[in-house]
Structure formats: structure tokens, C-alpha cells
N, C-alpha and C. Protein backbone atom coordinates (compact mmCIF):
# COMPACT_ATOMS: atom_id res chain seq x y z
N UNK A 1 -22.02 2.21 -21.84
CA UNK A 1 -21.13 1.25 -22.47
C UNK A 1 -20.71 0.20 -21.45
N UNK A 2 -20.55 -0.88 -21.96
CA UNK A 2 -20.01 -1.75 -21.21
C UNK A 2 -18.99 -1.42 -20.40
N UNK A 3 -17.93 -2.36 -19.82
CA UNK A 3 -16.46 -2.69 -18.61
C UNK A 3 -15.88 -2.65 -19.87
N UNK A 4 -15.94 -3.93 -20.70
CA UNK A 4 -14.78 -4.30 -21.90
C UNK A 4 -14.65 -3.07 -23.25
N UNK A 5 -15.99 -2.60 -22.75
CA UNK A 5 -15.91 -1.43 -24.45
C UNK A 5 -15.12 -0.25 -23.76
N UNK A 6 -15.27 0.13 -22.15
CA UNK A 6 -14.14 1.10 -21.71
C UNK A 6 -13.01 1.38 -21.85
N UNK A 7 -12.83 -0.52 -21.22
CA UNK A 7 -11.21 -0.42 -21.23
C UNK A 7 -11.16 -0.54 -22.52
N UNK A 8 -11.74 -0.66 -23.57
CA UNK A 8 -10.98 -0.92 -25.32
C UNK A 8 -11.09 0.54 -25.30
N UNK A 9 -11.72 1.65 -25.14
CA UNK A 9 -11.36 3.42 -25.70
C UNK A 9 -9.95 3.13 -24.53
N UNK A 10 -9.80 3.07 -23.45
CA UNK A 10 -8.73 3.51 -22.64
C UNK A 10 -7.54 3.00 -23.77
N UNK A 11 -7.34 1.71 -23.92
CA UNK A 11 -5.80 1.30 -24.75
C UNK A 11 -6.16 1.23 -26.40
N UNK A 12 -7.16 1.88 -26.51
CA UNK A 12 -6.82 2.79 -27.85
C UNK A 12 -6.29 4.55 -27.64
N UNK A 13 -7.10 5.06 -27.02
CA UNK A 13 -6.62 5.87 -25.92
C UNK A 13 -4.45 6.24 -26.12
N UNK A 14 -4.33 4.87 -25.41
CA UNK A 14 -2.70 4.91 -24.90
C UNK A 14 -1.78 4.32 -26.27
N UNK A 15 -2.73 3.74 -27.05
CA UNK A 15 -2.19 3.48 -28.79
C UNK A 15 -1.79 4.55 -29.38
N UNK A 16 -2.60 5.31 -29.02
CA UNK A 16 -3.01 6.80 -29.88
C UNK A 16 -1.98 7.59 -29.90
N UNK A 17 -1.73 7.87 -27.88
CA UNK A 17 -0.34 8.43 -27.59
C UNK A 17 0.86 8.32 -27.93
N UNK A 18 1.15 6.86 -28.11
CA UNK A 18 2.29 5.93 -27.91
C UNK A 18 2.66 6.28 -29.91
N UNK A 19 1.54 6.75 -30.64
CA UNK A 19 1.62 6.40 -31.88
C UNK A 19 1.89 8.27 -31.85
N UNK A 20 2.20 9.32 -30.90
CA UNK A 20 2.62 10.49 -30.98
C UNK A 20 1.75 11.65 -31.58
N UNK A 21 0.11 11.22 -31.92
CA UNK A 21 -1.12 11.96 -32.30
C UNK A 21 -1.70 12.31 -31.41
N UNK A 22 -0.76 13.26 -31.04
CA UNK A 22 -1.66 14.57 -29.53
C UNK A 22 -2.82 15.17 -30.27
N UNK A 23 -3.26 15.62 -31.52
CA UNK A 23 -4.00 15.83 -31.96
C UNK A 23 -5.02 14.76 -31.97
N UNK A 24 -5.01 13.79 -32.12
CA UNK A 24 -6.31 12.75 -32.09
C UNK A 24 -6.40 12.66 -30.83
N UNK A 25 -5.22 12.35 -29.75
CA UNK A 25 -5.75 12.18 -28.45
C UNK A 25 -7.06 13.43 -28.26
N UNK A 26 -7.17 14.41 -28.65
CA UNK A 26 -8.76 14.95 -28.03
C UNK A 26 -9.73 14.34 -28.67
N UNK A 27 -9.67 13.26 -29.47
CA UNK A 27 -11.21 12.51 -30.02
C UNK A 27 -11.48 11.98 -28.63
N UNK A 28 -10.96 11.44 -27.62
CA UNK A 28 -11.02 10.50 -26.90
C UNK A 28 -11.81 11.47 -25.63
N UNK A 29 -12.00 12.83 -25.37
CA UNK A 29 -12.23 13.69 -24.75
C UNK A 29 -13.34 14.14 -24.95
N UNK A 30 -14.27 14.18 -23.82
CA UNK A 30 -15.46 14.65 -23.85
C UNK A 30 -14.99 16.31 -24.18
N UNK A 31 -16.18 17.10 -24.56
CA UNK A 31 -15.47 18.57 -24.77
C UNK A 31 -15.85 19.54 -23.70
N UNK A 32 -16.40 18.80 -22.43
CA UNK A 32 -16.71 19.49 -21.06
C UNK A 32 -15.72 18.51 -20.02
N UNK A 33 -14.31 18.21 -20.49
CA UNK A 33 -13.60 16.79 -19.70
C UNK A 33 -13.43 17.85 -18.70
N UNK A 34 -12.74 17.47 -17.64
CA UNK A 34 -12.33 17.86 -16.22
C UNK A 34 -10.89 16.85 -16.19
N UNK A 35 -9.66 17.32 -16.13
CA UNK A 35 -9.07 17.06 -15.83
C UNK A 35 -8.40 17.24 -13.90
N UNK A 36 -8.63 16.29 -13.21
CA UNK A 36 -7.89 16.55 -12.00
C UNK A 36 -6.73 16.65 -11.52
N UNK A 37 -5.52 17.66 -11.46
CA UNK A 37 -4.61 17.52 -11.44
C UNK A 37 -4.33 18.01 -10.15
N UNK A 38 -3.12 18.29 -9.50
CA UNK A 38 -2.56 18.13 -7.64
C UNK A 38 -2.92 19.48 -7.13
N UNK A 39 -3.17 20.53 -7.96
CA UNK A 39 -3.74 21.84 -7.28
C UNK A 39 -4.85 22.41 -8.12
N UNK A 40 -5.21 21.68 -9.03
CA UNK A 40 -6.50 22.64 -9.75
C UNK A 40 -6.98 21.49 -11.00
N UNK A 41 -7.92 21.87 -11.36
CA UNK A 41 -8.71 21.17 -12.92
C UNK A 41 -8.65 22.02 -13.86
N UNK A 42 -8.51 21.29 -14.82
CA UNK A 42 -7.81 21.63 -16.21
C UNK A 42 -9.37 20.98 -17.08
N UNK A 43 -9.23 21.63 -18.18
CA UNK A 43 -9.83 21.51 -19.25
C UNK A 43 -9.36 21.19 -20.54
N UNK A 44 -10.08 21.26 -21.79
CA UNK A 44 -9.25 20.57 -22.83
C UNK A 44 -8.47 21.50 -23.43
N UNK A 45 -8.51 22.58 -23.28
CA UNK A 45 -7.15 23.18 -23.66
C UNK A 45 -6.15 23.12 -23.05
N UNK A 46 -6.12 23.09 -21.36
CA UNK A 46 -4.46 23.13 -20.65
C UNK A 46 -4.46 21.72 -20.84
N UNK A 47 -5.20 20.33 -21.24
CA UNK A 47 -4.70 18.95 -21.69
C UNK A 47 -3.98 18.66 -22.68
N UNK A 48 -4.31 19.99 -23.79
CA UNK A 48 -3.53 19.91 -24.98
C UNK A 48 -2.13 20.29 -24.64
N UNK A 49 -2.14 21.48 -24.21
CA UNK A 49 -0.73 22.07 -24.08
C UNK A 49 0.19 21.51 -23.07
N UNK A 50 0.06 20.99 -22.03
CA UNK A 50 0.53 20.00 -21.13
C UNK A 50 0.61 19.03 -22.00
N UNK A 51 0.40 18.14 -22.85
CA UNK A 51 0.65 17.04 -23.58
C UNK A 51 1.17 17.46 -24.34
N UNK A 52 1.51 18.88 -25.49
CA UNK A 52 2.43 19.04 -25.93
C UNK A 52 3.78 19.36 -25.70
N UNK A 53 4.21 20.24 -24.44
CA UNK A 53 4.83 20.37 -23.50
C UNK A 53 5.84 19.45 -23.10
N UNK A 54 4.98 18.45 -22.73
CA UNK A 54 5.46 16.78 -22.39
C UNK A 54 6.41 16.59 -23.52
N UNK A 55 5.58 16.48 -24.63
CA UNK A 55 5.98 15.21 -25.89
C UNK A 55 7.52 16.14 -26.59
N UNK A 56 7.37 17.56 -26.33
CA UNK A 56 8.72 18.65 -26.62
C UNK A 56 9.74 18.26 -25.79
N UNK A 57 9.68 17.71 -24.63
CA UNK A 57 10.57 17.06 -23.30
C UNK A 57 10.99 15.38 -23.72
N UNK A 58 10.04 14.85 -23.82
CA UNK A 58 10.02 13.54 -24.44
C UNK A 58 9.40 13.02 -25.64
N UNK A 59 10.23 13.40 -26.82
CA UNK A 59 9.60 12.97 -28.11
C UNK A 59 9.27 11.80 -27.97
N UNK A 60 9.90 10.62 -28.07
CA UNK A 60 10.03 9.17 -27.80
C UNK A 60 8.90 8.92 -26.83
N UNK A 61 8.32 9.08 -26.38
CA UNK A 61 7.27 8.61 -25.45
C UNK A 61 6.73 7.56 -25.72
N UNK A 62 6.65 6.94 -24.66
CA UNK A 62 5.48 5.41 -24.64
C UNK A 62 5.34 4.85 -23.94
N UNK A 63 3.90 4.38 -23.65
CA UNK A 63 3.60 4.11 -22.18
C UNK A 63 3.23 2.55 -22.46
N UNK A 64 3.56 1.93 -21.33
CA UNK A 64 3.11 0.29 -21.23
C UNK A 64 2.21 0.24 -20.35
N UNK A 65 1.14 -0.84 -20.75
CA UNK A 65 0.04 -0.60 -19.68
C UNK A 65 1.10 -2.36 -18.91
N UNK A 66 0.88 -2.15 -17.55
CA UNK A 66 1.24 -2.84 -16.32
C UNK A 66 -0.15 -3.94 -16.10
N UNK A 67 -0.88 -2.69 -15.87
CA UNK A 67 -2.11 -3.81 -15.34
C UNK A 67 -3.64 -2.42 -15.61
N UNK A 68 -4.51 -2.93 -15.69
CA UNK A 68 -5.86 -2.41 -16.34
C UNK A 68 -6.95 -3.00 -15.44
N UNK A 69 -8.27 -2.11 -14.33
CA UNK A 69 -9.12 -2.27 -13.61
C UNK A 69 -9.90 -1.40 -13.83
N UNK A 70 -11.12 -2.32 -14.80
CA UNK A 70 -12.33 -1.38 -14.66
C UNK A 70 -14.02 -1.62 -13.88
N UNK A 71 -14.37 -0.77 -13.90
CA UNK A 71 -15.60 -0.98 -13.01
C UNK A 71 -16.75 0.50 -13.42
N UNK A 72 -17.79 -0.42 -13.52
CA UNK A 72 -18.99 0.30 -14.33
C UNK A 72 -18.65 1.68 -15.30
N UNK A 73 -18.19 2.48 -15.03
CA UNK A 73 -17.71 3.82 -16.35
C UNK A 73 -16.16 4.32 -15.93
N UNK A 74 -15.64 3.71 -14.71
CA UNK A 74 -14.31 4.07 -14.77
C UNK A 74 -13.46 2.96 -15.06
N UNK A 75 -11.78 3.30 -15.68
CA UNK A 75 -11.35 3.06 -15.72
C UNK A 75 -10.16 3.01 -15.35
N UNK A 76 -9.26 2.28 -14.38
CA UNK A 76 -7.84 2.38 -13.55
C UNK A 76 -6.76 2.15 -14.34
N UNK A 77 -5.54 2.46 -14.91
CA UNK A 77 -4.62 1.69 -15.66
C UNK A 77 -3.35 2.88 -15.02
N UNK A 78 -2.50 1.27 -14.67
CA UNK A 78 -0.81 1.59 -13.99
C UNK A 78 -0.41 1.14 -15.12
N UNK A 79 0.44 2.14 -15.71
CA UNK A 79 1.71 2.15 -16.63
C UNK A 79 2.89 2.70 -16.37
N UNK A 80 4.15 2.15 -17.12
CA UNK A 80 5.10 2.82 -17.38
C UNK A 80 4.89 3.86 -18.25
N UNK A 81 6.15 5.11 -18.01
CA UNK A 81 6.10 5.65 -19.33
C UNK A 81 7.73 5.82 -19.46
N UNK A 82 8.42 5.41 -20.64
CA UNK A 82 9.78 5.32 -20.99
C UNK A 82 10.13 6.26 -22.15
N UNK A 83 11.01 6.90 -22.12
CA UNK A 83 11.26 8.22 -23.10
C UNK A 83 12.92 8.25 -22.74
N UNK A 84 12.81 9.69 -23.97
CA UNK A 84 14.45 10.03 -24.05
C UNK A 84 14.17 11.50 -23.48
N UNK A 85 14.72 12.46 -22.94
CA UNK A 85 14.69 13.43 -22.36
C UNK A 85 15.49 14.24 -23.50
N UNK A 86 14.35 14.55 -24.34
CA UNK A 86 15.61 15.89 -25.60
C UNK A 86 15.06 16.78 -25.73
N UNK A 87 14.72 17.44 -24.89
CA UNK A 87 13.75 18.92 -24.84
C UNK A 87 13.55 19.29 -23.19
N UNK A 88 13.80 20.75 -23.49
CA UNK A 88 13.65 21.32 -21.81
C UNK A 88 12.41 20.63 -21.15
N UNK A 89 12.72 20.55 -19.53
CA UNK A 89 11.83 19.91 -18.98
C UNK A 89 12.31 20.38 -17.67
N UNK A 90 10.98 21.27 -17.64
CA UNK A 90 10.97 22.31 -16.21
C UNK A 90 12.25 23.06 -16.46
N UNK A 91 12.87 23.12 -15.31
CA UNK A 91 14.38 23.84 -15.13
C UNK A 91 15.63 23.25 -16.40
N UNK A 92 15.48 21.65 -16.16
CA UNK A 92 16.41 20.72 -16.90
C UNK A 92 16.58 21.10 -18.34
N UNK A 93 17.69 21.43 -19.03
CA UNK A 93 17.96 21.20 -20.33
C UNK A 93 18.30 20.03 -20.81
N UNK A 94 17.70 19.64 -22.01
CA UNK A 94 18.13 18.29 -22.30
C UNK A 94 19.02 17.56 -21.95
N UNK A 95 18.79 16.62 -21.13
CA UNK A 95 20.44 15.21 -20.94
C UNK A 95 20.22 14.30 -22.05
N UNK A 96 19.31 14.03 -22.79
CA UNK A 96 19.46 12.87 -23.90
C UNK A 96 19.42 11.28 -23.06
N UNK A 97 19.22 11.66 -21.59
CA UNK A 97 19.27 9.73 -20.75
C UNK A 97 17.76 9.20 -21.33
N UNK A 98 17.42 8.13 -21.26
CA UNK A 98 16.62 7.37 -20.97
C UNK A 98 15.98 7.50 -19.93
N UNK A 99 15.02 7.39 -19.56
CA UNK A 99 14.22 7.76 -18.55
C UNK A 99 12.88 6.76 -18.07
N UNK A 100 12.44 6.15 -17.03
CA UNK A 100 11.64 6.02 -16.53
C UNK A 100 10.27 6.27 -15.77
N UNK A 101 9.09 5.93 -15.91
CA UNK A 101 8.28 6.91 -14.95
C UNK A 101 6.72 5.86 -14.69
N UNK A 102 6.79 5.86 -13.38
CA UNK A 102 5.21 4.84 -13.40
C UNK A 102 4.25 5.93 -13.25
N UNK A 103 3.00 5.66 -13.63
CA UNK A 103 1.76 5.95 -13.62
C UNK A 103 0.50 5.74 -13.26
N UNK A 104 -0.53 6.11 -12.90
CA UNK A 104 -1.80 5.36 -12.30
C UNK A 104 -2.53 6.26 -12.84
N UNK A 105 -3.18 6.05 -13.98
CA UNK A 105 -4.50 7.00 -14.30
C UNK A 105 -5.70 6.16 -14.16
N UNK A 106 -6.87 7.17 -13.94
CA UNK A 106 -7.63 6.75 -13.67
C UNK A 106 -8.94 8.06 -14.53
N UNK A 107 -9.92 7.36 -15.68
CA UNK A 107 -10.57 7.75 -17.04
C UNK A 107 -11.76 6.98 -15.98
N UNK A 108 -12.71 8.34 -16.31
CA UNK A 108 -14.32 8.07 -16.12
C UNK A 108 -15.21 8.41 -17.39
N UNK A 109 -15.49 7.76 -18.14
CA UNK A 109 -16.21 7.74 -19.27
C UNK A 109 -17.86 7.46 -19.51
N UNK A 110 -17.79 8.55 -20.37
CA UNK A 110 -19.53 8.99 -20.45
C UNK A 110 -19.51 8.60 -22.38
N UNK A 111 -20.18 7.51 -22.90
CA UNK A 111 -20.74 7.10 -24.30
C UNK A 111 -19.34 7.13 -25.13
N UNK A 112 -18.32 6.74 -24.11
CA UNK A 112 -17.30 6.51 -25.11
C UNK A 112 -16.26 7.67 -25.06
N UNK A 113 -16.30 8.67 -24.25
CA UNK A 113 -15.39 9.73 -24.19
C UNK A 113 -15.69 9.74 -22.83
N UNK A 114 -14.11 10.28 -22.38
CA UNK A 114 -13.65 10.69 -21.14
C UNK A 114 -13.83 11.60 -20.47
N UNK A 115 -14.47 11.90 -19.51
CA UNK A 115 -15.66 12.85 -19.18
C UNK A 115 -14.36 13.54 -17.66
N UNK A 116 -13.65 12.78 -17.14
CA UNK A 116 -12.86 13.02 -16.02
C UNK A 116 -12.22 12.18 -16.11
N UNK A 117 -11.03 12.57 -16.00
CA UNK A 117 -9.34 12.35 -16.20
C UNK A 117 -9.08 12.84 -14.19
N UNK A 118 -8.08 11.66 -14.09
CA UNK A 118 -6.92 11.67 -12.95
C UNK A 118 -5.57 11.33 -13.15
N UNK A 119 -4.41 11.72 -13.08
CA UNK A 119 -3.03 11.23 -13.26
C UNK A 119 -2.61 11.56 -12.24
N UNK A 120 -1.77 10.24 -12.11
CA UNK A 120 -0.81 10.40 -10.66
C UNK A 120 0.15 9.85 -11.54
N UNK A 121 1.55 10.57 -11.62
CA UNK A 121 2.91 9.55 -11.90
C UNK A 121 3.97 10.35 -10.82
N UNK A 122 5.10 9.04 -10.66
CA UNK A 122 6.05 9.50 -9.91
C UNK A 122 7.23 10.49 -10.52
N UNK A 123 6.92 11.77 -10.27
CA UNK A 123 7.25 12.97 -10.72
C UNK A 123 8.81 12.71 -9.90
N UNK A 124 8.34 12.64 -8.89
CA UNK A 124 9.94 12.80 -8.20
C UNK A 124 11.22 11.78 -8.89
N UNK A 125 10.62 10.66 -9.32
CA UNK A 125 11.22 9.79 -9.39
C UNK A 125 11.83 10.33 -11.38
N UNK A 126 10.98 11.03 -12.15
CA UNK A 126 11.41 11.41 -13.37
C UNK A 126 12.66 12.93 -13.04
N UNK A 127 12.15 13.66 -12.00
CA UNK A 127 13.00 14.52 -11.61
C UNK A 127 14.45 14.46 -11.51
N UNK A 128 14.51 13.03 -10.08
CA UNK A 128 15.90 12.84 -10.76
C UNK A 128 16.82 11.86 -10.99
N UNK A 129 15.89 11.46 -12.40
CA UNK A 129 16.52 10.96 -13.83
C UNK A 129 16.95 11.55 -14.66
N UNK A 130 15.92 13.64 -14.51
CA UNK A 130 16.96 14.40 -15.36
C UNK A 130 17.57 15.69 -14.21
N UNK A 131 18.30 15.09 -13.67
CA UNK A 131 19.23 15.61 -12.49
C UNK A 131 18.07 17.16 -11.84
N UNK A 132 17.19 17.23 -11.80
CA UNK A 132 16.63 18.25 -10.81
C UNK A 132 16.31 17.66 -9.18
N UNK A 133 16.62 16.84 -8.76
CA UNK A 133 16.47 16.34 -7.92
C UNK A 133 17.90 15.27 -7.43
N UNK A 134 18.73 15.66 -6.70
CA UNK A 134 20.23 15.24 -6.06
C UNK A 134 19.46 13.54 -6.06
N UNK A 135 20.28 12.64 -6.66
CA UNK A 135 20.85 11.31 -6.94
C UNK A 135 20.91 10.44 -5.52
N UNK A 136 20.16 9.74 -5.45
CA UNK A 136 19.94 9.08 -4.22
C UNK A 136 19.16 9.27 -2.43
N UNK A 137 18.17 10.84 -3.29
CA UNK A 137 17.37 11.24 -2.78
C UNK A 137 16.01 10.00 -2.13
N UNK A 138 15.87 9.55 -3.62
CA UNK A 138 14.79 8.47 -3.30
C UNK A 138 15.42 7.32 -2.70
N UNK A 139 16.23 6.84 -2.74
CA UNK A 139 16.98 5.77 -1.85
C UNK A 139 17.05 5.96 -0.72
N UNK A 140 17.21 6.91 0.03
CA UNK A 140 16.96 7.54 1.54
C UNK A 140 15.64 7.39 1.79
N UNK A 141 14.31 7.76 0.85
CA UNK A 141 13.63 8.23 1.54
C UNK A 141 12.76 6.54 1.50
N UNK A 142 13.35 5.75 1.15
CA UNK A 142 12.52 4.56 0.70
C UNK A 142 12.52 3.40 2.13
């Protein structure tokens, strides 16, 4: 597939999400995907349940794409993601704040499905927005 037909599955892709169909998000998934995550790879079942997980923490979810870089079958996209925090998340019981969170994924696509998945978002920085992480932690460390 083309650069332009990529990035069009990627922000249909983040339509999909934003439109709260964790169930359709696996059309978009090869059914041998590899997810890379900070200590191990995941497959399409721990993608499901980690995205449901999520969306139980942050119903409201929705991500803005920032900026979008693609090149021959991958695809780069920095987003926000902005939510309400009304469901346990990790340790945290719901605060109901508003919340912030940037992102950098990065989708390698094989005939139109996503064959390998990368996410990086600033975890620390969603941490503490819902107080698991002492308030002006990141201001020090910046």
C-alpha cells in the first residue's frame, strides 16, 4: 500500500477509538500483530483487554493527532489523549479530573492491517494527574 493509504488506516484507526469501538479497533489488526510494549510483546488478546481496561479508567477518551510521519509501511503519529478519570486506574480510584496525556505511536502495516504496534505515552505525567505520583514531581525533574 501506499504512504497516503497508511496513514488513512492509521486516522481511521484513531476515529475508530475516539468513536469508543474497542471491538472494531481489532479490524485494524493483523491476527499475528505484535504489540511492543516496555517489558514484553503482547498479542491481540492482551491489546484487547489493555484497551478495555483503559476505556473502564477513561470512558471519555480521545486522542488528537498533533502531527503524522509516514514512510514506506510505517507509520509515526504524536497525539494527545484527553479523558475524564471515572474508573479505577492502577492503585487510583476514580478522581473524576480531566486529564492529559501525550503519545507517540508508531503502526507498521502489512495490506492494510497493523502487523506491529509501538506506544510510548507519558505515563508519569497521567500518574500524577490522578494523584499516584506526589504533585510537582515532574517540575523538579524538568
Amino acid at each position: 500500500m501506499s504512504v497516503e493509504a497508511n496513514e488513512a488506516v492509521i486516522r481511521h484507526f484513531i476515529d475508530t477509538w475516539n468513536s469508543g469501538d474497542l471491538e472494531g479497533l481489532t479490524d485494524f489488526f493483523a491476527p499475528d500483530v505484535v504489540h511492543h510494549a516496555r517489558s514484553e510483546k503482547h498479542g491481540l488478546k492482551s491489546i484487547k483487554q489493555i484497551n478495555l481496561a483503559f476505556n473502564q479508567a477513561f470512558p471519555d477518551l480521545h486522542y488528537t493527532i498533533e502531527d503524522m510521519v509516514a514512510e514506506d509501511d510505517t507509520v509515526v503519529t504524536r497525539l494527545t489523549a484527553r479523558a475524564t478519570h471515572a474508573g479505577p486506574f492502577l492503585d487510583a480510584a476514580p478522581t473524576f479530573k480531566k486529564v492529559e496525556c501525550a503519545l507517540i505511536e508508531i503502526a507498521r502495516l502489512r495490506d492494510g492491517k497493523i502487523v506491529e504496534h509501538w506506544g510510548l505515552a507519558d505515563e508519569l505525567h497521567l500518574m500524577e494527574q490522578v494523584g499516584l505520583v506526589p504533585g510537582g514531581l515532574l517540575t523538579a525533574m524538568s
